[in-house]
Protein backbone atom coordinates (compact mmCIF):
# COMPACT_ATOMS: atom_id res chain seq x y z
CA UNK A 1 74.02 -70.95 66.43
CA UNK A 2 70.47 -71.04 65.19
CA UNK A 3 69.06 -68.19 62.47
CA UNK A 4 65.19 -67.34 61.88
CA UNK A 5 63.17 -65.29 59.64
CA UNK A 6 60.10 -64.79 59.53
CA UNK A 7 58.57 -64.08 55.75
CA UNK A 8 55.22 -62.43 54.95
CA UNK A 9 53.36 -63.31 51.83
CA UNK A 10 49.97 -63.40 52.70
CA UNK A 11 50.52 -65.82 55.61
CA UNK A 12 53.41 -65.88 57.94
CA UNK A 13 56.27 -68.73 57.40
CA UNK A 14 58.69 -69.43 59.59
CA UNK A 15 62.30 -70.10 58.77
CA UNK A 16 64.91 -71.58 60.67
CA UNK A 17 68.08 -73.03 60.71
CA UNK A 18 71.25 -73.37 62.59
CA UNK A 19 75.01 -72.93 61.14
CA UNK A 20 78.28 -73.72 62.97
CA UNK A 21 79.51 -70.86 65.37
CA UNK A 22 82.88 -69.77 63.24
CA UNK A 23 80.37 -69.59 60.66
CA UNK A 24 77.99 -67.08 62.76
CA UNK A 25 78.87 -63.74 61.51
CA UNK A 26 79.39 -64.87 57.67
CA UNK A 27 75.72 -65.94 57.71
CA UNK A 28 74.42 -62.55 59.73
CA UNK A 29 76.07 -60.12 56.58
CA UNK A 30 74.89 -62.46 54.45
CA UNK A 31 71.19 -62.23 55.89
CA UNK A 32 71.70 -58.59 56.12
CA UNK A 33 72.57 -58.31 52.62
CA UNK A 34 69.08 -59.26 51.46
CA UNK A 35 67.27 -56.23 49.96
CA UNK A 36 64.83 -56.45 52.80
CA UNK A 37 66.52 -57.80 55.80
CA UNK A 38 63.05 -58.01 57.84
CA UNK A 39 62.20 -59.82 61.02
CA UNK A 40 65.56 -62.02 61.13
CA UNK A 41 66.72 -63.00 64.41
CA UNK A 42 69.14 -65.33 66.05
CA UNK A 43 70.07 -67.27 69.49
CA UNK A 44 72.17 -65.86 72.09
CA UNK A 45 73.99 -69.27 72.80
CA UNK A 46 75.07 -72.32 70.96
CA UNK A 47 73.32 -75.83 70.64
CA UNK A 48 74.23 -78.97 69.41
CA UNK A 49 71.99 -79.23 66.66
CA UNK A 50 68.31 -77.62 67.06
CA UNK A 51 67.63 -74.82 68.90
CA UNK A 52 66.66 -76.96 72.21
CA UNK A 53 67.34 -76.74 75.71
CA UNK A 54 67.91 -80.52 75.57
CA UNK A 55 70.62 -79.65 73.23
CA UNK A 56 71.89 -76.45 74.36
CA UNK A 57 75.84 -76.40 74.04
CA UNK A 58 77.02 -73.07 75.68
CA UNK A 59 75.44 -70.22 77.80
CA UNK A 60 77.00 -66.49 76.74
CA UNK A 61 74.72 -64.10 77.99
CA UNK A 62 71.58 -63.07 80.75
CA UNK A 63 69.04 -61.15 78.52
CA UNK A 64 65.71 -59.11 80.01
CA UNK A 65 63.61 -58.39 76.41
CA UNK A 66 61.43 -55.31 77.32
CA UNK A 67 58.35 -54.95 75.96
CA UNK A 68 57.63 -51.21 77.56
CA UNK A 69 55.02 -50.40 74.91
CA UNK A 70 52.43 -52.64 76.50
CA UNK A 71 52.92 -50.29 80.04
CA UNK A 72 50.49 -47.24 80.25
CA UNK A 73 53.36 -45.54 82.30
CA UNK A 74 55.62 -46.04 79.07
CA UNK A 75 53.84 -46.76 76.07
CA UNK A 76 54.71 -43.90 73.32
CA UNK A 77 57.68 -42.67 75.24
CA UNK A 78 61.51 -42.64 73.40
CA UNK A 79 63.61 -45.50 73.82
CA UNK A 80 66.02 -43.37 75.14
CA UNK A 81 63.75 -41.93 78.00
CA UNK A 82 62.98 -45.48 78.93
CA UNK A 83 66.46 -46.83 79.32
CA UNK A 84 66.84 -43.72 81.33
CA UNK A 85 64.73 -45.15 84.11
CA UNK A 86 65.34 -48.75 83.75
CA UNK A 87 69.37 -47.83 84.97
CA UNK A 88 67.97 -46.07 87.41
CA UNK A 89 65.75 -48.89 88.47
CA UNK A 90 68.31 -50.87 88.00
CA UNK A 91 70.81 -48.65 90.44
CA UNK A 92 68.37 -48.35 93.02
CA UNK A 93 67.54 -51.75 93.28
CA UNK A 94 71.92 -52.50 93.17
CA UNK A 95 71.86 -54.43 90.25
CA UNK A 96 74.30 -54.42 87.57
CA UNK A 97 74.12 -52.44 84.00
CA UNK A 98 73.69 -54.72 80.88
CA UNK A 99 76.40 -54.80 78.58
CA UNK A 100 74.66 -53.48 75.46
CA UNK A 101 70.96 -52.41 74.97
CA UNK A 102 69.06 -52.76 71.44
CA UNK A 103 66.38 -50.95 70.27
CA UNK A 104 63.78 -53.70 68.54
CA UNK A 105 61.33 -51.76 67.15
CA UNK A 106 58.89 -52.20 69.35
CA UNK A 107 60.65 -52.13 72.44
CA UNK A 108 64.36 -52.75 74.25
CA UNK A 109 66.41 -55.53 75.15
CA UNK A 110 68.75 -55.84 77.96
CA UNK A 111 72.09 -57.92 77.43
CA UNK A 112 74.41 -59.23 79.87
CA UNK A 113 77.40 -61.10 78.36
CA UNK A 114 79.17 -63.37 80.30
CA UNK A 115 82.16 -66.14 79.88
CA UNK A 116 80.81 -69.41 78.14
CA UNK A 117 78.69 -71.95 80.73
CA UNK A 118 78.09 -75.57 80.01
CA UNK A 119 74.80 -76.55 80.31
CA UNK A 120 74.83 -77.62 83.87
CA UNK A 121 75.29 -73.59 84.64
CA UNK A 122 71.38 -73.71 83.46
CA UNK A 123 69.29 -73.71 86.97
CA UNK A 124 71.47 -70.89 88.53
CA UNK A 125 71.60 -69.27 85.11
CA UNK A 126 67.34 -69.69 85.34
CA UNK A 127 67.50 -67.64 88.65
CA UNK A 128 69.68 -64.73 87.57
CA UNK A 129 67.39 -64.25 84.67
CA UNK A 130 63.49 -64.51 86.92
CA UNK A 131 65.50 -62.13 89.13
CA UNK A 132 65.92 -59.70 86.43
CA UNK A 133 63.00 -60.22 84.96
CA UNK A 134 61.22 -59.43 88.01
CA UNK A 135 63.06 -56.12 88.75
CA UNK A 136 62.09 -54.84 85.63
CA UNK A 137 58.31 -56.14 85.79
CA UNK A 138 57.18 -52.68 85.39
CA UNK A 139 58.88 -51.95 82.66
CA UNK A 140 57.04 -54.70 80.72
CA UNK A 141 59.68 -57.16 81.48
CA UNK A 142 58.67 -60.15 79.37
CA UNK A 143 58.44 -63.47 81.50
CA UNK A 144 57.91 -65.60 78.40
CA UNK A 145 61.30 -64.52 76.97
CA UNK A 146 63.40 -65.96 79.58
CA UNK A 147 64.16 -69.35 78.50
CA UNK A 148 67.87 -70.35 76.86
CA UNK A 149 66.48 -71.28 73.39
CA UNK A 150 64.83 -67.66 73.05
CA UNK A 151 65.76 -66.04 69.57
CA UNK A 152 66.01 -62.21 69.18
CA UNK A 153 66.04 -59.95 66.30
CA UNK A 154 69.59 -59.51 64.54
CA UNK A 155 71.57 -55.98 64.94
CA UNK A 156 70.88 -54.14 61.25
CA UNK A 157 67.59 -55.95 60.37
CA UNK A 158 63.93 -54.45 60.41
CA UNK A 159 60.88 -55.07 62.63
CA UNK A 160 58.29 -55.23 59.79
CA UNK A 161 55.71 -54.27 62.83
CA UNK A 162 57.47 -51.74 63.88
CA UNK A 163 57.01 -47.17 63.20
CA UNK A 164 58.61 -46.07 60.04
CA UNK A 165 61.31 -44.41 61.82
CA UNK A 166 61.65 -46.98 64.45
CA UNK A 167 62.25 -50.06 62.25
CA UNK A 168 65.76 -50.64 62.16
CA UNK A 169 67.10 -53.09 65.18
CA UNK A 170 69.96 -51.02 66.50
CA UNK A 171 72.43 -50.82 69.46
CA UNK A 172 71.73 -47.75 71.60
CA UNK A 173 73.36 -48.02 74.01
CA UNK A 174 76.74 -50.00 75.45
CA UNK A 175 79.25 -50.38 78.21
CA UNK A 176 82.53 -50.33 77.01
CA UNK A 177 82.77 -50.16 73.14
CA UNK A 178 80.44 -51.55 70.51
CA UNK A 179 83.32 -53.80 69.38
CA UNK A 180 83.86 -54.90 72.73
CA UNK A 181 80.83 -54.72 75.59
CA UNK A 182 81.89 -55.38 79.11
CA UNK A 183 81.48 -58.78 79.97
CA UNK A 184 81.00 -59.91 83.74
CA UNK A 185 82.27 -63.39 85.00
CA UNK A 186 78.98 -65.04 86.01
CA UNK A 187 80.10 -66.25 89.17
CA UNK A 188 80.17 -62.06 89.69
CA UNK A 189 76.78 -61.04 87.77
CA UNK A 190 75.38 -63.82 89.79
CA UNK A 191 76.60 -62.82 93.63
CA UNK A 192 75.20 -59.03 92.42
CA UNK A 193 71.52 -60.49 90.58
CA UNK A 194 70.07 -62.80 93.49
CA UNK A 195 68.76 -61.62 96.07
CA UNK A 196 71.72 -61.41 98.44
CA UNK A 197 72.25 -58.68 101.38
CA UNK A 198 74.82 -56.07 100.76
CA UNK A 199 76.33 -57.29 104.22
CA UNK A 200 76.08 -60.88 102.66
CA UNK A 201 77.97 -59.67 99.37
CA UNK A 202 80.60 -57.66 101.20
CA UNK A 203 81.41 -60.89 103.83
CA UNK A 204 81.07 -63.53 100.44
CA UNK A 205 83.76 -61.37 98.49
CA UNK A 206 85.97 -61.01 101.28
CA UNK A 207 85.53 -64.91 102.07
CA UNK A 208 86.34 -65.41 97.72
CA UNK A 209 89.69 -62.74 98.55
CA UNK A 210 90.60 -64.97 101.17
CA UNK A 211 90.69 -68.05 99.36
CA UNK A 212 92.42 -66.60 96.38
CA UNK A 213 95.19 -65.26 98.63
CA UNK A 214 95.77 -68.61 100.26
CA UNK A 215 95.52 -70.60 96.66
CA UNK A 216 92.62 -72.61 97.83
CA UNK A 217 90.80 -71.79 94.29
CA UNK A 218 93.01 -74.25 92.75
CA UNK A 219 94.60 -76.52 95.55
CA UNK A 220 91.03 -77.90 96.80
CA UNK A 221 88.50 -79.67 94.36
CA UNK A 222 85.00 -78.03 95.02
CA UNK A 223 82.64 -80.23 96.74
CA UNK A 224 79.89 -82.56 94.26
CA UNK A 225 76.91 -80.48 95.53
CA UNK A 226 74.18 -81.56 93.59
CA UNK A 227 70.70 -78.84 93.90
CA UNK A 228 67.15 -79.74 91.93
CA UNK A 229 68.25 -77.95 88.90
CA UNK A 230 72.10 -79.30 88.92
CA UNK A 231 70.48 -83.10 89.91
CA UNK A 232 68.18 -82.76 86.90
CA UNK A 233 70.21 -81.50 84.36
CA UNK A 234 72.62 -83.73 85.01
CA UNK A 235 69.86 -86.40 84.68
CA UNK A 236 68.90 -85.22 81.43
CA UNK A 237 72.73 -85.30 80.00
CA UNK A 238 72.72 -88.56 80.88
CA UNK A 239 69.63 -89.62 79.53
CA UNK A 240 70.72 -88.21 76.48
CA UNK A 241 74.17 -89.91 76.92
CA UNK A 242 72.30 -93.32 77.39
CA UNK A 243 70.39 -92.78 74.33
CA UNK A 244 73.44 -92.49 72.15
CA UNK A 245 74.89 -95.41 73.23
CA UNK A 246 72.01 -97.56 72.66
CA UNK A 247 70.92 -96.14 69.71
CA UNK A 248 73.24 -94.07 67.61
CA UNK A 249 71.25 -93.66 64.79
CA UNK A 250 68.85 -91.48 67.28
CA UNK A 251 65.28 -92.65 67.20
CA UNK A 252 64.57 -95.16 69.94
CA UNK A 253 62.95 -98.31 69.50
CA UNK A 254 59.71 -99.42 70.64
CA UNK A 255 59.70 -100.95 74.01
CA UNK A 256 62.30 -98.65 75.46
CA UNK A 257 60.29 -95.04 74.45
CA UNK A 258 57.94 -94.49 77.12
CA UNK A 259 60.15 -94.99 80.10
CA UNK A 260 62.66 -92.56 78.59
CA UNK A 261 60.40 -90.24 77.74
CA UNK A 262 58.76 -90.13 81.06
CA UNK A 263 62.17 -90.02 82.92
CA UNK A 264 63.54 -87.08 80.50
CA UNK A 265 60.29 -84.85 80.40
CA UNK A 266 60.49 -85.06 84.50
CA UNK A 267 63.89 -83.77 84.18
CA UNK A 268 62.85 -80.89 81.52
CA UNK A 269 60.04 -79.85 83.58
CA UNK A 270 62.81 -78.98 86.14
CA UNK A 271 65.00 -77.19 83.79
CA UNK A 272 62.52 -75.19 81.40
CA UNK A 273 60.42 -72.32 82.29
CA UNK A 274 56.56 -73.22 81.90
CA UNK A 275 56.13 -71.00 79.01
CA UNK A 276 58.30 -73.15 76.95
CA UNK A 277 58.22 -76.37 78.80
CA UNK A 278 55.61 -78.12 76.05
CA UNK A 279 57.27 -77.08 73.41
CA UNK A 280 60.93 -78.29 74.45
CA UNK A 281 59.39 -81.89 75.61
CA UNK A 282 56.95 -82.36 72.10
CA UNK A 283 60.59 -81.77 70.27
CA UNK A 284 62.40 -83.94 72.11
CA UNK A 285 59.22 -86.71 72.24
CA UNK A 286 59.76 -86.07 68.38
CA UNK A 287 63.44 -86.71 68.00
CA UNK A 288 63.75 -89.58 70.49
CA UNK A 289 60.31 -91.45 69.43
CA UNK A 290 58.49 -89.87 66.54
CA UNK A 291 55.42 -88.64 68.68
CA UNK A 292 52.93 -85.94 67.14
CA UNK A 293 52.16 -83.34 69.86
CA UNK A 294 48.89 -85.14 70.29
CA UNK A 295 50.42 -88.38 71.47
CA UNK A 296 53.26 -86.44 73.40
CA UNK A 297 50.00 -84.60 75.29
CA UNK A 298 48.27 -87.78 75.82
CA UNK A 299 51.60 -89.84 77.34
CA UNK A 300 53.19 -87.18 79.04
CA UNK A 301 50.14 -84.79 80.32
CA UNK A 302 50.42 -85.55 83.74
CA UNK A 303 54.23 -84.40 83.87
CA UNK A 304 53.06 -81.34 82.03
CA UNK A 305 50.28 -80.66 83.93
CA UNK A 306 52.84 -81.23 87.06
CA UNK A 307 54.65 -78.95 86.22
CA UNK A 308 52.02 -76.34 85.35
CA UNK A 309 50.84 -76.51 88.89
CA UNK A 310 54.21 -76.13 90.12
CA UNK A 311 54.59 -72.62 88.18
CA UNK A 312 51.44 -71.60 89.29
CA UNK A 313 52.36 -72.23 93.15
CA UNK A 314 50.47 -75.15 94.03
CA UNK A 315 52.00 -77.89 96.15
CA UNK A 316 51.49 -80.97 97.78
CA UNK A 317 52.01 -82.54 101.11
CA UNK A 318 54.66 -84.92 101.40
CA UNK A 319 55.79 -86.77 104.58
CA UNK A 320 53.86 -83.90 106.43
CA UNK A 321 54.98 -81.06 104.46
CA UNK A 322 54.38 -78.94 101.23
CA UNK A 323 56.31 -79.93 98.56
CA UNK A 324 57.10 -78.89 95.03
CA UNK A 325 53.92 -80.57 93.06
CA UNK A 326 56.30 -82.14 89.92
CA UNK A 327 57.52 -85.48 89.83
CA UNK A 328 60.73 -86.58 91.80
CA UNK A 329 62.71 -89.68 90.66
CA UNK A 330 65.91 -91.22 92.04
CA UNK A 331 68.65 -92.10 90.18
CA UNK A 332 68.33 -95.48 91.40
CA UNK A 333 64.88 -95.94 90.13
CA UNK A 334 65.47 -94.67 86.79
CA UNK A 335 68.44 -96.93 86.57
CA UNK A 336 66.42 -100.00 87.60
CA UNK A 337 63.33 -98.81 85.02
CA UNK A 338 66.18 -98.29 81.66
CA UNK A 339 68.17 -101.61 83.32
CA UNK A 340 71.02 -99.50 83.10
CA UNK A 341 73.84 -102.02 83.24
CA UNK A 342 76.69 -101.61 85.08
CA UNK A 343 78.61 -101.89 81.96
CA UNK A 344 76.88 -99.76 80.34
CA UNK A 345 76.90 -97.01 83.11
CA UNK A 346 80.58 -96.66 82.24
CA UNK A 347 80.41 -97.32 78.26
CA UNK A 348 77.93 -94.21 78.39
CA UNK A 349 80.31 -92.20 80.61
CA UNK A 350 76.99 -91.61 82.49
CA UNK A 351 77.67 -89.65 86.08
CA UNK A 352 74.40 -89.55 88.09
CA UNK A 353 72.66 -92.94 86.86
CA UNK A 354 75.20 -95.20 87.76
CA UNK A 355 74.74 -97.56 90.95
CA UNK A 356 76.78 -98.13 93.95
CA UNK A 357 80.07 -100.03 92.25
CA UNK A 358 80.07 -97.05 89.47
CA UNK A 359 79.99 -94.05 92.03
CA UNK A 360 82.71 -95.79 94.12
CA UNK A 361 84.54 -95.95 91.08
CA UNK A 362 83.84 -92.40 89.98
CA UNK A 363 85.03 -91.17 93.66
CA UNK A 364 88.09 -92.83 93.74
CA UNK A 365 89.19 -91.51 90.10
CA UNK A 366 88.03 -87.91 91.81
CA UNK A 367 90.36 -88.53 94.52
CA UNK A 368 92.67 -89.56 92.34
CA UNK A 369 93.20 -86.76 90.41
CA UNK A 370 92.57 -84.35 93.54
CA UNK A 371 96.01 -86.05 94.92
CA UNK A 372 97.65 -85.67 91.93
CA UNK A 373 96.53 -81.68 92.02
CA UNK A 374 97.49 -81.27 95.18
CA UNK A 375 100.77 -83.26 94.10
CA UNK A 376 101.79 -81.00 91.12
CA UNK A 377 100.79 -77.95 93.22
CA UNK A 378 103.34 -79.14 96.21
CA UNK A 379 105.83 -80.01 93.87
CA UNK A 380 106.61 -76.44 92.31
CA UNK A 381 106.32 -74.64 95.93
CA UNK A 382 109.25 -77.21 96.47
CA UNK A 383 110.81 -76.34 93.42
CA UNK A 384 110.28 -72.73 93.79
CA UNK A 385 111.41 -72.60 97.60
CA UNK A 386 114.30 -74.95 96.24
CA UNK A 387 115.75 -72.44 93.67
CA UNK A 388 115.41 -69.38 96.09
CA UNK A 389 117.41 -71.17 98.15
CA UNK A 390 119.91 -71.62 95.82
CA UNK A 391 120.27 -68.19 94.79
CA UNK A 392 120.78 -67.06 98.50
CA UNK A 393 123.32 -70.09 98.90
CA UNK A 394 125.25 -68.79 95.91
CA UNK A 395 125.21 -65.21 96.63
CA UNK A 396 126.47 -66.19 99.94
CA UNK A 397 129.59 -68.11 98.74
CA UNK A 398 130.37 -65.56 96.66
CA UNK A 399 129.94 -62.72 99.05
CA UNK A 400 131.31 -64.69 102.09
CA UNK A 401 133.36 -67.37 100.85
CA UNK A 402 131.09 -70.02 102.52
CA UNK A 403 131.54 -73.52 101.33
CA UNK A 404 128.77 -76.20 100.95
CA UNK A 405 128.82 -77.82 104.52
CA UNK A 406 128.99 -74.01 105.73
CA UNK A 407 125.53 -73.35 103.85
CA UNK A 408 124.14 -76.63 104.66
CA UNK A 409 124.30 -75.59 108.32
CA UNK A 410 123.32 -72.70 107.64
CA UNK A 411 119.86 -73.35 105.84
CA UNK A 412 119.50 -76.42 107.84
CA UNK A 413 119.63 -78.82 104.96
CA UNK A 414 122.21 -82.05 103.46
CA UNK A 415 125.27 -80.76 101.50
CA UNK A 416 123.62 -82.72 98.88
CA UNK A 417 120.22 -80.70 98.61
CA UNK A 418 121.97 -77.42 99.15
CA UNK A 419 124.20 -78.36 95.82
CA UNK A 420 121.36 -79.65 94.11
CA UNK A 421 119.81 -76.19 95.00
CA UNK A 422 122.93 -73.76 93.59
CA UNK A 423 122.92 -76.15 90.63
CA UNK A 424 119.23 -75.20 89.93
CA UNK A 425 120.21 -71.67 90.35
CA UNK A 426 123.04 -71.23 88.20
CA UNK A 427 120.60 -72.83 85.28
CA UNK A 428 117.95 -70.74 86.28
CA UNK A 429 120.49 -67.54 85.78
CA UNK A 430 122.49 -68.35 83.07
């Protein structure tokens, strides 16, 4: 998990730096130790390595940061009297409660734990937190504060900004218990955030019942649907992937930089929020090829400009209709401008970039395994069905006096599976 603090002696300087997660709350007492604990914060979810979308690790929580003081309507009211009308707002409009709310100093934010998500969770994850944001817009919902690499201020430290009596970061107020806030499964927090009908929820859970009560959950692999934001992100692990396996030491070498680069700022300008989008491709144009932001801007402008467009609504016309303005690129042309090798497609345990002999591959081993699901799952409803069986058989010889061939006939079944059966019993009772 990444730390920051922000220091002031006579100009600002920014500190930051990222510790392993079992070593998380050692380093938060020990920052809150400090005889001024001021302006410290920390990430909401894990990364491998910087504090990067490219290299986010795990997704724990939705998060709506609150900034009601810029809001005529609000500004100078308590926190309390705010969060007071934002679960109201928050009722009316049938979305959930957070999980916790801190005061900041200077104004609220809203958190929504959730299980851990892998990073291909991100575009749905993206969607939940816009439709928050936008419920709470007149709040002073902050739209710049949505992205998965967003820092906030740490529980127990100051806001150096902040009133006198309003310094201190603070929980104020929480579902559950402070030791434990409720946490939602996102699949849940997800069916209640976007924008579905109540008759669409109500039909959705009972179709999610249905399933569960027939084992279908775990009997039937979930169909390889693949949206924009699941296609890229996918794109990008690979990338990423491909770039460790050709060069481990991390850097890559001239000749192979610009394609990459192009290919994986395409994918982050599906993936990041426009606010943070430049920011999140300069780093990774700086880890992968040593650009300054000035020779990130001047290769990769168009993408960013792209993608500006994109968040500011424009599109263009594609085969007769209006499209999404940022750049689209198979997998197959990506593979054909890295010269992916088939080879290599597999060495990398790449998953999208592959070509035709790799994804036949791929699908068979996912077949594979489905079978062998399935398999397993058949196998102990034999089993099962198998030892019930041979607890009736046995309470029926003893009861009755029936012999094997009796109770074969009788459940319809060889003398030799209705023995295997009471033999299966007695072990299972004694």
């Amino acid at each position: 998990m990444s730390f920051a603090q922000r220091r002031w002696d006579g100009n600002k300087h920014w500190q930051e730096f990222s510790v392993d997660v079992s070593e998380a709350r050692a380093m938060a007492l020990n920052l809150l130790g400090q005889d001024e604990p001021a302006d410290i914060y920390i990430s909401q979810h894990a990364f491998h390595g910087r504090r990067l979308i490219a290299h986010l690790a795990a997704l724990g929580a939705c998060y709506v940061d609150i900034d009601y003081m810029t809001q005529a309507a609000w500004a100078g009211r308590s926190p309390s009297v705010v969060l007071g009308a934002i679960q109201i707002e928050l009722e009316d409009e049938g979305l959930p409660q957070p999980s916790y709310v801190l005061n900041s100093g200077r104004g609220l934010l809203l958190v929504w734990l959730h299980e851990l998500l892998p990073r291909r969770a991100l575009p749905r994850w993206n969607r939940v937190q816009q439709r928050l944001a936008e419920a709470l817009k007149s709040f002073g919902a902050d739209k710049r504060a949505l992205d998965a690499a967003r820092v906030f201020r740490l529980v127990g430290s100051v806001n150096s900004k902040a009133e006198w009596e309003r310094r201190k970061v603070s929980m104020i107020w929480c579902q559950g218990s402070p030791e434990m806030p409720t946490r939602y499964l996102f699949d849940t927090l997800a069916d209640e955030v976007l924008r579905f009908t109540r008759c669409e929820l109500v039909l959705l859970r009972n179709e999610r019942a249905k399933r569960r009560a027939a084992h279908q959950d775990t009997h039937i692999a979930p169909a390889r649907v693949l949206t924009a934001g699941t296609y890229w992100g996918t794109v990008l692990d690979d990338l990423q992937r491909l770039r460790a396996h050709r060069c481990p030491e991390g850097a890559l070498p001239a000749g192979q930089r610009d394609a990459w680069l192009f290919c994986a700022a395409t994918a982050m300008s599906w993936l990041a929020p426009e606010a943070v989008m430049r920011r999140e491709i300069a780093a990774l144009a700086d880890e992968a090829a040593g650009w300054t932001e000035r020779h990130t801007r001047e290769r990769l402008g168009a993408v960013i400009r792209r993608a500006q467009d994109a968040a500011a609504g424009k599109k263009i016309i594609f085969q007769g209709r209006d499209v999404d303005c940022r750049y689209r690129m198979r997998s197959g042309t990506i593979v054909d401008w890295l010269q992916i090798e088939p080879a290599e497609q597999k060495a990398a345990g790449l998953r999208v970039l592959i070509g035709e002999d790799r994804s036949r591959e791929l699908a068979a081993e996912r077949a594979r395994k489905s079978r062998h699901t399935r398999g397993a799952a058949a196998r102990e409803e034999q089993q099962a069905a198998r030892l019930r069986m041979g607890h009736a058989a046995l309470y029926l010889a003893a009861s009755e006096g029936m012999g094997v061939s009796d109770l074969a006939a009788r459940f319809g079944c060889s003398a030799g599976q209705i023995s295997k059966a009471m033999r299966e019993a007695r072990q299972d009772a004694g």
